[in-house]
Protein backbone atom coordinates (compact mmCIF):
# COMPACT_ATOMS: atom_id res chain seq x y z
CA UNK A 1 -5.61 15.62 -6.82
CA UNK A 2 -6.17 12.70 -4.29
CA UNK A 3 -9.92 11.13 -5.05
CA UNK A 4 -10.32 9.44 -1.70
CA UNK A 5 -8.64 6.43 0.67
CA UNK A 6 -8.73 3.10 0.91
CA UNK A 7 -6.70 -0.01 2.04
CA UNK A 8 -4.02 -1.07 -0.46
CA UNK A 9 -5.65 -4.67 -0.45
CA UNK A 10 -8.30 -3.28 -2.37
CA UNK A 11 -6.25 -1.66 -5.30
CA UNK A 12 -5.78 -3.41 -9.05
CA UNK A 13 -2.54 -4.32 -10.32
CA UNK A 14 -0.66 -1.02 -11.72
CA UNK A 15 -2.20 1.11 -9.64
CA UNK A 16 0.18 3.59 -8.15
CA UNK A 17 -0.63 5.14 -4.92
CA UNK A 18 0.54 7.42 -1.87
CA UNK A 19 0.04 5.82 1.81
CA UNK A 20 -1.61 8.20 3.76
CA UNK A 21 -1.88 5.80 7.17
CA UNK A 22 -0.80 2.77 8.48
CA UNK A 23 -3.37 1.69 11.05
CA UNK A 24 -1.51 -1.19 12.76
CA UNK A 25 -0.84 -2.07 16.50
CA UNK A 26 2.71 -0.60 17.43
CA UNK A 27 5.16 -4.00 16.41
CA UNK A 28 3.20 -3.54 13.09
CA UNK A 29 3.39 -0.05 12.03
CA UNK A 30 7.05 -0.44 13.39
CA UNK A 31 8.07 -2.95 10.51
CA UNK A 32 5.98 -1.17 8.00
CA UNK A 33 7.24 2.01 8.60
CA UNK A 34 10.71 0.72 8.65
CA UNK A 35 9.49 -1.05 4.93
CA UNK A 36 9.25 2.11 3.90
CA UNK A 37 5.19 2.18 4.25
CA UNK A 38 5.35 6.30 5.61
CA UNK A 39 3.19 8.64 4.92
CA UNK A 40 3.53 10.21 1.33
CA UNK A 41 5.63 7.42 0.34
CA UNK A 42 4.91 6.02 -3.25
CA UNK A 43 3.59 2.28 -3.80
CA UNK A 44 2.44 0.34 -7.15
CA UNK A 45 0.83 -2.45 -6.84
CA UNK A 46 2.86 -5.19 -9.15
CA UNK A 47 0.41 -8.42 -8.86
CA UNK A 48 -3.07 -9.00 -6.80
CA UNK A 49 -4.66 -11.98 -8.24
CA UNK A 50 -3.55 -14.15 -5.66
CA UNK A 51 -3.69 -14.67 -2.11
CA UNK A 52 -0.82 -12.06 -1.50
CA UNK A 53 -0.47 -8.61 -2.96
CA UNK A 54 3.09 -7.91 -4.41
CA UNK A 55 4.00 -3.98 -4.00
CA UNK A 56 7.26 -2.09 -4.52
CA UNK A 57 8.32 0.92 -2.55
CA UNK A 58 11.29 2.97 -3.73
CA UNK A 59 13.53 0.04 -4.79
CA UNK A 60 12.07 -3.04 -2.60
CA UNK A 61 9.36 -4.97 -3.43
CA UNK A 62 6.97 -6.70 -1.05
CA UNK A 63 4.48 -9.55 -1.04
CA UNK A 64 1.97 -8.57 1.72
CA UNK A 65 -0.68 -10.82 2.95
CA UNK A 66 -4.12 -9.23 2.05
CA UNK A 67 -4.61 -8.58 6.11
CA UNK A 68 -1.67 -6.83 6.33
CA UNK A 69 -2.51 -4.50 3.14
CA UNK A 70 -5.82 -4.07 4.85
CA UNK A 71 -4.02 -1.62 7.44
CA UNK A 72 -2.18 0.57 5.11
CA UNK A 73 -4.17 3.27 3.76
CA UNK A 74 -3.41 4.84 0.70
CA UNK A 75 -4.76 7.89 -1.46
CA UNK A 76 -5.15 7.51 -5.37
CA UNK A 77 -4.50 10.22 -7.73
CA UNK A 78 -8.06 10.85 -9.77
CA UNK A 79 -7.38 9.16 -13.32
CA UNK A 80 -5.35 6.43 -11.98
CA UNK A 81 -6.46 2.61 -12.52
């Protein structure tokens, strides 16, 4: 059961999460989506104590600048870190 959204920027390291929007202009939602960043896909957040958020998705991982992770949305499952 999904608690609520938020921007991935704001989520812990281990947290596991679903994207439920990218809000980006078109260029940017073009990459991300092609990232995999789509709605319903999976991410976990692997490191966000520094300036850059590291996330994988399916098999790639990403570091994301925290303004970019500001525009993907993501749900979190209730009992999830």
């Amino acid at each position: 059961m999904m608690e609520g959204t938020c921007p991935l920027a704001l989520l812990a390291a281990g947290t596991e999460a679903k994207v439920t929007d990218v809000r980006a202009g078109r260029g940017m939602q073009a990459r991300l989506l092609g990232m995999g960043f789509c709605p319903d896909a999976r991410v976990t957040v692997q490191c966000a104590d520094r300036g850059s958020i590291i996330v994988s998705v399916g098999d790639a991982r990403y570091a994301l600048s925290r303004g970019i992770a500001m525009k993907i949305f993501v749900g979190i499952a209730k009992g999830s870190a």
